[in-house]
C-alpha atoms as a PDB file:
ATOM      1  CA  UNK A   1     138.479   6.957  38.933  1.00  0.00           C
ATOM      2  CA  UNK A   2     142.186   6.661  39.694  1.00  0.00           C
ATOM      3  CA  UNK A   3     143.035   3.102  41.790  1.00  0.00           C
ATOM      4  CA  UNK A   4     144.296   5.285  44.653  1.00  0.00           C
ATOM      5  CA  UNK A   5     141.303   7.297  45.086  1.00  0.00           C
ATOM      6  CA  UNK A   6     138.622   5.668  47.647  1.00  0.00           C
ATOM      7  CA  UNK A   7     135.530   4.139  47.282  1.00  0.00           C
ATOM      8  CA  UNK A   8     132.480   5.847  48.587  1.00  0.00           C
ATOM      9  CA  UNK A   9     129.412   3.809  50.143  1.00  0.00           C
ATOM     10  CA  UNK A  10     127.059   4.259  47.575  1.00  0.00           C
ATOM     11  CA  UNK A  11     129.567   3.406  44.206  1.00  0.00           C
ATOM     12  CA  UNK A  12     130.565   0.223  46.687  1.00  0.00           C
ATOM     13  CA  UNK A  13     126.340  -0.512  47.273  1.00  0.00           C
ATOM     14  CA  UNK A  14     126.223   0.039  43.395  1.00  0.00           C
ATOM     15  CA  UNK A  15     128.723  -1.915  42.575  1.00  0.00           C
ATOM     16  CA  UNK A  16     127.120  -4.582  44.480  1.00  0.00           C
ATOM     17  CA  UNK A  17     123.695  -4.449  42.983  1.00  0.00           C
ATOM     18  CA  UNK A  18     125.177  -4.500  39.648  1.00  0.00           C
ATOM     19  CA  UNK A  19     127.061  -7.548  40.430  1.00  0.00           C
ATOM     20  CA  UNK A  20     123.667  -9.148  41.286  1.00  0.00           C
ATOM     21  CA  UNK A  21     121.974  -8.525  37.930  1.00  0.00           C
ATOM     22  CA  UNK A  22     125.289 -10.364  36.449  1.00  0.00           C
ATOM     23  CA  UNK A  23     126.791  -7.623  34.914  1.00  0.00           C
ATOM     24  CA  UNK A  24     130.034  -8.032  33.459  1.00  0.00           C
ATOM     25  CA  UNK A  25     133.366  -6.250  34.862  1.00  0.00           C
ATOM     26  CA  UNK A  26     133.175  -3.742  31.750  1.00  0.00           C
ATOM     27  CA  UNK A  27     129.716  -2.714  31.829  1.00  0.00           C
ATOM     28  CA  UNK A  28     130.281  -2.016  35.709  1.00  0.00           C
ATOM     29  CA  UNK A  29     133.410  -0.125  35.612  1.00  0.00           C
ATOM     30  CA  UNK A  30     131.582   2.347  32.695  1.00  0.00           C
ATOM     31  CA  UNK A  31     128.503   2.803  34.966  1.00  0.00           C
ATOM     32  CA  UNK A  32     130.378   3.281  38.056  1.00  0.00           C
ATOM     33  CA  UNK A  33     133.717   4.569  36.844  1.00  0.00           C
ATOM     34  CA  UNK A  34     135.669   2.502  38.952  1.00  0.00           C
ATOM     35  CA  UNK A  35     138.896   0.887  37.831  1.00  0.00           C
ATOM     36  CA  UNK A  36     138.757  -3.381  37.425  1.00  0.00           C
ATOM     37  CA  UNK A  37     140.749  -3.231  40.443  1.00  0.00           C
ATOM     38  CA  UNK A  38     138.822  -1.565  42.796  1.00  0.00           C
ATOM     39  CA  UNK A  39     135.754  -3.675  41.579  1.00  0.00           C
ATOM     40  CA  UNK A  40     137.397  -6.807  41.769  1.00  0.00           C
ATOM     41  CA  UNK A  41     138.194  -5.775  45.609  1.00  0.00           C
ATOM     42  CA  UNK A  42     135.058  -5.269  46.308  1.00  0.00           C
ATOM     43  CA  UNK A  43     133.682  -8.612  44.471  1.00  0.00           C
ATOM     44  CA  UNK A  44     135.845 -10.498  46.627  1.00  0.00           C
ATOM     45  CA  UNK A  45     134.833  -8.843  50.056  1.00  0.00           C
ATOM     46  CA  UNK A  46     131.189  -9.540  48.779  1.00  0.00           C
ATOM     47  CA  UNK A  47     132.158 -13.650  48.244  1.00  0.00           C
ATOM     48  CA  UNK A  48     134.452 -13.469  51.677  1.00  0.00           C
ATOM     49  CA  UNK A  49     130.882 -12.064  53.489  1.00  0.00           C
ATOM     50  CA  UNK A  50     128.602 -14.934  51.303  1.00  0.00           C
ATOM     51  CA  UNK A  51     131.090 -17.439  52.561  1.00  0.00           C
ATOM     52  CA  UNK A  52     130.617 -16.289  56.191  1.00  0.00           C
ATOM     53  CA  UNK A  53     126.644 -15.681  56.002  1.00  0.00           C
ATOM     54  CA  UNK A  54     125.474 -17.944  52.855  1.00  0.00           C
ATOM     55  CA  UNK A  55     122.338 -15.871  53.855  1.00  0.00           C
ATOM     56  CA  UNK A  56     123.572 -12.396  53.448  1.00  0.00           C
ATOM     57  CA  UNK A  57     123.564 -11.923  49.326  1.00  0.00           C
ATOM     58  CA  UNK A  58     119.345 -12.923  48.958  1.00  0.00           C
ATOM     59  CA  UNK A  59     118.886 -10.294  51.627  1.00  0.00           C
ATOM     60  CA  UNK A  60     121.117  -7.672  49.970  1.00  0.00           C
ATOM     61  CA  UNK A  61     119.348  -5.108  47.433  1.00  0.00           C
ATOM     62  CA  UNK A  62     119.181  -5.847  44.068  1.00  0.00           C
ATOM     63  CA  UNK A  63     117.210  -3.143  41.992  1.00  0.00           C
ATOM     64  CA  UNK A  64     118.238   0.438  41.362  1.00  0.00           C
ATOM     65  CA  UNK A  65     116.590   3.620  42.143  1.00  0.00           C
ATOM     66  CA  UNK A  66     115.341   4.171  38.739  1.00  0.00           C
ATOM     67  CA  UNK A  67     114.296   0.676  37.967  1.00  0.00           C
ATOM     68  CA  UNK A  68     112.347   0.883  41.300  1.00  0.00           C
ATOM     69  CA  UNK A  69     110.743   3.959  40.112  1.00  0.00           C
ATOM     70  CA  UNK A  70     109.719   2.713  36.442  1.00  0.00           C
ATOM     71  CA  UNK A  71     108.189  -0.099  38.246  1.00  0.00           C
ATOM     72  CA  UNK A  72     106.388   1.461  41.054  1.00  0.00           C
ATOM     73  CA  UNK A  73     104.895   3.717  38.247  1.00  0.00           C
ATOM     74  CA  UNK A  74     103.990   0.873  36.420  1.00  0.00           C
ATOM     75  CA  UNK A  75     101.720  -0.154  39.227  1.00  0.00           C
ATOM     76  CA  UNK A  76     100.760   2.704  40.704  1.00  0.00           C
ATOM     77  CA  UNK A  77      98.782   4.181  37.244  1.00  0.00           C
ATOM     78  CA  UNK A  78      96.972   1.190  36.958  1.00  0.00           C
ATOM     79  CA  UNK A  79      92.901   1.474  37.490  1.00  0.00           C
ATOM     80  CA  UNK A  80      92.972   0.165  40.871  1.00  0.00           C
ATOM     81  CA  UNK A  81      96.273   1.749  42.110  1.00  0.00           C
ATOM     82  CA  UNK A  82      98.650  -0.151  44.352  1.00  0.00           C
ATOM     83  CA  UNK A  83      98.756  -1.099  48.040  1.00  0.00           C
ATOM     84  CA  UNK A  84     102.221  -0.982  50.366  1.00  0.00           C
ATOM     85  CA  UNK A  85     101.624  -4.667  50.383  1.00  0.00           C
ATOM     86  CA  UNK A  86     101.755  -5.337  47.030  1.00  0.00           C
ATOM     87  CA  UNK A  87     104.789  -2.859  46.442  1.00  0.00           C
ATOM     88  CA  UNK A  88     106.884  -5.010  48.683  1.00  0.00           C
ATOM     89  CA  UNK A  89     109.132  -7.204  45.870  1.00  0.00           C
ATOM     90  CA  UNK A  90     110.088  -3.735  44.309  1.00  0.00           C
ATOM     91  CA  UNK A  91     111.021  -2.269  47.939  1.00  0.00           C
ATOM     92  CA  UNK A  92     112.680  -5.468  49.180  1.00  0.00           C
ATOM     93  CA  UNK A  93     115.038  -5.406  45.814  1.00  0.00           C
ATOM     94  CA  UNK A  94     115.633  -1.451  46.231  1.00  0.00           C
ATOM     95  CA  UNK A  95     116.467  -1.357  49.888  1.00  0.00           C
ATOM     96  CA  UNK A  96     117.156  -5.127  50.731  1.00  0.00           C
ATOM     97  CA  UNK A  97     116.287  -6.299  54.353  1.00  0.00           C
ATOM     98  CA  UNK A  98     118.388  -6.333  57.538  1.00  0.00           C
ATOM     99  CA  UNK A  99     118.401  -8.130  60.622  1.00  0.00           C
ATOM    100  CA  UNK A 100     115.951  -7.246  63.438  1.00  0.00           C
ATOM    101  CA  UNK A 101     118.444  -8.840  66.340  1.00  0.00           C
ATOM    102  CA  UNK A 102     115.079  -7.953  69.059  1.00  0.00           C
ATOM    103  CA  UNK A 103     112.537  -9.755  66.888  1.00  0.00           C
ATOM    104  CA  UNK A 104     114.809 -12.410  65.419  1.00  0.00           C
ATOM    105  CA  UNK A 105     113.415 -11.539  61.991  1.00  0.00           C
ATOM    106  CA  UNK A 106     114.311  -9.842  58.928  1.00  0.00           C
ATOM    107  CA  UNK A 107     113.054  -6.460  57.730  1.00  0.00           C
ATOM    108  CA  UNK A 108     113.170  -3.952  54.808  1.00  0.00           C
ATOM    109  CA  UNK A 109     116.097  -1.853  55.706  1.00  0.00           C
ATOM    110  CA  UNK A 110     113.902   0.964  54.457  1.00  0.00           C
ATOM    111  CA  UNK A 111     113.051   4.146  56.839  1.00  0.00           C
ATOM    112  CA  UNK A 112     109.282   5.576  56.749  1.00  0.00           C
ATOM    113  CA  UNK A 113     110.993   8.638  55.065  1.00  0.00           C
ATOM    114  CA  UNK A 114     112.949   7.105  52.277  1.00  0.00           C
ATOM    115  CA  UNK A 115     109.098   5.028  51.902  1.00  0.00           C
ATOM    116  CA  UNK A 116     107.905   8.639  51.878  1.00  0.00           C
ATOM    117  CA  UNK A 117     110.643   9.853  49.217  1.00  0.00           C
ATOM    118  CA  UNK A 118     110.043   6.993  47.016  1.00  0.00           C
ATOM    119  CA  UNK A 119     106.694   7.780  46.549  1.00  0.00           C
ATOM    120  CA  UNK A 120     106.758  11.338  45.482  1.00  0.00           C
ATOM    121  CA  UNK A 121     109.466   9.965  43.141  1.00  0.00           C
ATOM    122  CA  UNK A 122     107.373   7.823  41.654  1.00  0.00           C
ATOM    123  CA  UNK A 123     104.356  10.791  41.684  1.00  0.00           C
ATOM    124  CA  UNK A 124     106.503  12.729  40.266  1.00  0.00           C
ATOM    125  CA  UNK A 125     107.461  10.337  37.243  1.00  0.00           C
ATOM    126  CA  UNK A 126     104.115   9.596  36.371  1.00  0.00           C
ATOM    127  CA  UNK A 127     103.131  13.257  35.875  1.00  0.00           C
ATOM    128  CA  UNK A 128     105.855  13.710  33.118  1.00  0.00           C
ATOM    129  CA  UNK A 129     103.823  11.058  31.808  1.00  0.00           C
ATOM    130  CA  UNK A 130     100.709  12.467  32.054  1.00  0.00           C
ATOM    131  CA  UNK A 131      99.501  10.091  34.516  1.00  0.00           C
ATOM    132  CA  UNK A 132      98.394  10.270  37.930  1.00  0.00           C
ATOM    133  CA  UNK A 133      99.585   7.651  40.614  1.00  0.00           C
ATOM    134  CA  UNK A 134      97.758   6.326  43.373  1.00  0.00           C
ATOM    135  CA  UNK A 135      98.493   4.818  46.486  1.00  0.00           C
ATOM    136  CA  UNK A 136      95.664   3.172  48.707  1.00  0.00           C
ATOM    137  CA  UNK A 137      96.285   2.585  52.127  1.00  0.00           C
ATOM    138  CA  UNK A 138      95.662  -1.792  53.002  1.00  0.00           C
ATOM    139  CA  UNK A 139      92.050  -1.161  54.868  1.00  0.00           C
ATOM    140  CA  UNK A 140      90.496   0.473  51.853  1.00  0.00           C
ATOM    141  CA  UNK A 141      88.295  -2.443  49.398  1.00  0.00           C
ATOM    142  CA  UNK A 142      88.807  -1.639  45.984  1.00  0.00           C
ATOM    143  CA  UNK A 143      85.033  -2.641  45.867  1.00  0.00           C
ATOM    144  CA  UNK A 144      82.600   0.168  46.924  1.00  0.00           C
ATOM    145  CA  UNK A 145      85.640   3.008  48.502  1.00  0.00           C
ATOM    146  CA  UNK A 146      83.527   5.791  49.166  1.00  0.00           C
ATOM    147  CA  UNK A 147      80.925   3.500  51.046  1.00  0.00           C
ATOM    148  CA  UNK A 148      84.035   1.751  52.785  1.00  0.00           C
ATOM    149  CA  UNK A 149      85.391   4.980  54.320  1.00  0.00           C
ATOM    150  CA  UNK A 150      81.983   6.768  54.897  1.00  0.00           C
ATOM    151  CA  UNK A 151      81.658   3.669  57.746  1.00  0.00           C
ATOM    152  CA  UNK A 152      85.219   3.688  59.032  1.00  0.00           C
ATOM    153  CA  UNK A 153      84.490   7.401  59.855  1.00  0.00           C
ATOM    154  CA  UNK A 154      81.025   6.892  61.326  1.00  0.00           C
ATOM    155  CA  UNK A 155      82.468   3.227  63.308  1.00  0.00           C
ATOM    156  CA  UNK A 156      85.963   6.074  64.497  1.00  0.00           C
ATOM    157  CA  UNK A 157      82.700   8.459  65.714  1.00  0.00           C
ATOM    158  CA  UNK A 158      81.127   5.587  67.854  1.00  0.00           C
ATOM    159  CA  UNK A 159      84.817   4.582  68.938  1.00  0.00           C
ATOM    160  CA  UNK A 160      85.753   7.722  70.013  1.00  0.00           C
ATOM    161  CA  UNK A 161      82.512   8.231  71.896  1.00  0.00           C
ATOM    162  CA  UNK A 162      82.772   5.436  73.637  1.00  0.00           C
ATOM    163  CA  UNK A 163      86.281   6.398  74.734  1.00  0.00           C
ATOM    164  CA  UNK A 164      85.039   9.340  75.741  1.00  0.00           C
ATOM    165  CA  UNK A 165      82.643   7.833  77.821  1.00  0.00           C
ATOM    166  CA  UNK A 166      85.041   5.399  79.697  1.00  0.00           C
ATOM    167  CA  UNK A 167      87.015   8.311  80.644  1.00  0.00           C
ATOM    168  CA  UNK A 168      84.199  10.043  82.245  1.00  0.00           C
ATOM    169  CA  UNK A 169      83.480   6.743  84.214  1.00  0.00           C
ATOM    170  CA  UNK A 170      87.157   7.103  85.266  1.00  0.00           C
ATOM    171  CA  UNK A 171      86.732  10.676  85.681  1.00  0.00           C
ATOM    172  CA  UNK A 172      84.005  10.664  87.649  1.00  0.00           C
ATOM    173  CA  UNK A 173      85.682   7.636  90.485  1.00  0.00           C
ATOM    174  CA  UNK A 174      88.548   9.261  90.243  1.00  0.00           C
ATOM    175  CA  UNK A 175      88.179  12.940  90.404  1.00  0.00           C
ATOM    176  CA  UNK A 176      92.018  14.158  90.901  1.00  0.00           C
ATOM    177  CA  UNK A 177      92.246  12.553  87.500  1.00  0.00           C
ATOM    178  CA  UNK A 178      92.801  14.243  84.037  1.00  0.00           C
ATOM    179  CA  UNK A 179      89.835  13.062  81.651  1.00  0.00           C
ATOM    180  CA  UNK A 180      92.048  14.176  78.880  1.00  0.00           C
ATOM    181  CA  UNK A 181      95.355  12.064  80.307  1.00  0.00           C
ATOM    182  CA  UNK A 182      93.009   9.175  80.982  1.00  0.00           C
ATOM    183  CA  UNK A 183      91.713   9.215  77.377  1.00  0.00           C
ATOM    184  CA  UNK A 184      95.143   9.117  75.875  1.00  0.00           C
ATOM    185  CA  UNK A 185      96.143   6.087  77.995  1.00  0.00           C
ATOM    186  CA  UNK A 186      93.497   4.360  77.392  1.00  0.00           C
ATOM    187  CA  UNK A 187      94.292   4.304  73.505  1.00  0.00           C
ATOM    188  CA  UNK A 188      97.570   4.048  74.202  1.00  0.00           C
ATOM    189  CA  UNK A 189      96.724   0.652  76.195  1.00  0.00           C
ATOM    190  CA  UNK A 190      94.156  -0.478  73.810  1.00  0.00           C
ATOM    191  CA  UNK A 191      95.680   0.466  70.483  1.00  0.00           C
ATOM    192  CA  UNK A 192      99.420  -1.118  70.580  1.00  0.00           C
ATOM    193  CA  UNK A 193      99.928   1.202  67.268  1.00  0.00           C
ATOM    194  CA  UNK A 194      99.179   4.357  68.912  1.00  0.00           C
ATOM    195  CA  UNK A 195     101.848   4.296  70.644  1.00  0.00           C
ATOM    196  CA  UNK A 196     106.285   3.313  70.121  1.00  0.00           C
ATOM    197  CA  UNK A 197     106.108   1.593  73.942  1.00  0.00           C
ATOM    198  CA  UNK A 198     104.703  -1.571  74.129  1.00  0.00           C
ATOM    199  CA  UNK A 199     101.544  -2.348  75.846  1.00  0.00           C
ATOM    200  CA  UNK A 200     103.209  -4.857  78.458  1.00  0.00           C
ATOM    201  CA  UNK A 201     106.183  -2.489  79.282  1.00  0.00           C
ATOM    202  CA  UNK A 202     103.260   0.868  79.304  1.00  0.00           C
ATOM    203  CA  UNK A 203     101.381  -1.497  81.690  1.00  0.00           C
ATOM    204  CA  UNK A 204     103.972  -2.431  83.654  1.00  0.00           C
ATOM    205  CA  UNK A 205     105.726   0.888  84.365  1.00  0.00           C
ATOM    206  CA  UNK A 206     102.215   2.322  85.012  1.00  0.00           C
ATOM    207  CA  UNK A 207     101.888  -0.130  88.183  1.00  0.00           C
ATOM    208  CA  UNK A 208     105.229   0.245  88.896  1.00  0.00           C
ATOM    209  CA  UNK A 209     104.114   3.312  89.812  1.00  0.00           C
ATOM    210  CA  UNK A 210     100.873   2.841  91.118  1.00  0.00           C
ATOM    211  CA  UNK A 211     102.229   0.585  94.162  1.00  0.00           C
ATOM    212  CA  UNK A 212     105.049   3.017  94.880  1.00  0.00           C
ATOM    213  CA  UNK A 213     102.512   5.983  95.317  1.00  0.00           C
ATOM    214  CA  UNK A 214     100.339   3.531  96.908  1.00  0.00           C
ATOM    215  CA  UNK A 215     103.048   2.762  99.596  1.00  0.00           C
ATOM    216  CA  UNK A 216     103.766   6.548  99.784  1.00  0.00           C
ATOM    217  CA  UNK A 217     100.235   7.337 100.613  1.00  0.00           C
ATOM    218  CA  UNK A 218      98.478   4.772 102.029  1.00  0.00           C
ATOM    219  CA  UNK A 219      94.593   3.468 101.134  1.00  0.00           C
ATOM    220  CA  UNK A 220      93.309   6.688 102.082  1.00  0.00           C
ATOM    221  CA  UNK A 221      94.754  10.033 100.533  1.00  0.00           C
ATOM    222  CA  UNK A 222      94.229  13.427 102.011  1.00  0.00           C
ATOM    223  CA  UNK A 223      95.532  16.196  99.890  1.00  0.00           C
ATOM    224  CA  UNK A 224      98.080  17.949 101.799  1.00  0.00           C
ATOM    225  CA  UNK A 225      97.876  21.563 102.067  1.00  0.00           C
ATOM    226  CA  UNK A 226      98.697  24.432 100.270  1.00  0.00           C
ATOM    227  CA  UNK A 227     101.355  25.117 103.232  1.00  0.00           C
ATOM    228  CA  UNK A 228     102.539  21.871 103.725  1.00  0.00           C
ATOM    229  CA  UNK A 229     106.260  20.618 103.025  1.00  0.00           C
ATOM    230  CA  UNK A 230     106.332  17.506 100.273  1.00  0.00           C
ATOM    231  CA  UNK A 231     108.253  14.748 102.281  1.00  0.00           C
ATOM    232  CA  UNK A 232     112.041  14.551 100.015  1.00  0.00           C
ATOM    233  CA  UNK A 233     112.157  11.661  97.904  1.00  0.00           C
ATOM    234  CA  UNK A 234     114.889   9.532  97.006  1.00  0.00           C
ATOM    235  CA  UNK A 235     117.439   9.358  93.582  1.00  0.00           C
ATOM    236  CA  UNK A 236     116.049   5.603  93.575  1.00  0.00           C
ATOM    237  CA  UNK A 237     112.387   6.692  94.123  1.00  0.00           C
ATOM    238  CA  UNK A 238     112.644   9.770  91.562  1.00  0.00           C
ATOM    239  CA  UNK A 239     114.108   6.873  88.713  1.00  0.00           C
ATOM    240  CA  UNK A 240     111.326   4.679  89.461  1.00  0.00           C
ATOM    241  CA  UNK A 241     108.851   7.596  89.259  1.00  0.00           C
ATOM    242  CA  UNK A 242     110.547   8.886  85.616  1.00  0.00           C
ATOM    243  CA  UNK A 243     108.125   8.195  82.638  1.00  0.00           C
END
């Protein structure tokens, strides 16, 4: 590559990981054709960043794409397969980890479709092999699987039974009520993975909105009727009201 031409992302992110594995200035600039110069740049806006964030290099990935693959193979063919869990050295040198400024903790800077991507790689690369990869999710025992998943499906029956018959409860003190809604929420509230909102900020909103109707209609609640004009609401009240 000519010195005047620019670096893209990815050469720059290869460049990088290369530089991690030691590699010398020659053996980068014939796997990334970039001149000396433009690799030296970027060396020393690596060591400017380390100086800033002494931090920053562990968290930076270290592995490429194909290594990542070769390994993930490795582990995936083997008798008892291989669990996210145990995958996570090979997916914290691929992708690295970033930042999470909310949690105050650091993450794989992974998405669940590059996971996704990864994976059919790796499928993919041990067929040409004439193997067959496997993947087990982190509640299945390697000891006894069939048995194992026979009783998380009969325990999900009982579960969702029992769901089932809470909503009715609701259903049946609370007529105007939507079984169906009511079942959802109470997942929703009970399971914190079945749903992207948090429990405490579900909850919270949900009597947020409770006492305003409350206040709108009183203790005692007539349905109006069918000819009867809905009193306006306000911008504020309609905001509060938004789910």
């Amino acid at each position: 590559m000519k010195p005047t031409e620019k670096v893209t992302d990815s050469q720059k992110q290869q460049v990088i990981q290369l530089l991690q594995t030691k590699a010398s200035e020659r053996a980068i600039e014939e796997q990334t054709k970039l001149s000396r110069r433009q690799i030296r740049k970027i060396k020393q806006e690596v060591k400017e960043t380390n100086d800033d964030n002494p931090v920053a290099f562990d968290h930076q990935a270290t592995m490429t794409r194909a290594a990542a693959i070769t390994e993930l193979v490795k582990l995936s063919t083997r008798p008892e397969g291989v669990r996210r869990s145990e995958m996570w050295p090979v997916l914290r040198d691929l992708y690295g980890l970033q930042l999470n400024s909310e949690k105050g903790s650091w993450e794989l800077a992974m998405s669940e479709d590059q996971y996704r991507y990864l994976k059919k790689q790796a499928k993919e690369a041990a067929a040409s092999q004439g193997k067959e990869a496997l993947f087990i999710p982190e509640w299945l025992p390697r000891q006894a699987p069939i048995a194992a998943n026979d009783m998380l499906v009969m325990m999900a029956g009982w579960l969702h039974d029992r769901g089932q018959e809470y909503a009715a409860d609701f259903k049946y003190s609370f007529p105007e009520s939507s079984m169906k809604q009511v079942f959802h929420e109470l997942i929703c509230i009970a399971f914190p993975q079945a749903s992207n909102e948090p429990v405490i900020s579900r909850c919270q909103r949900n009597a947020s909105i409770a006492e305003l109707l409350q206040e709108r209609v009183g203790d005692s609640f007539h349905p109006p009727a069918a000819n009867d004009a809905l009193a306006p609401m306000s911008d504020a009240e309609l905001d509060r009201l938004c789910i």
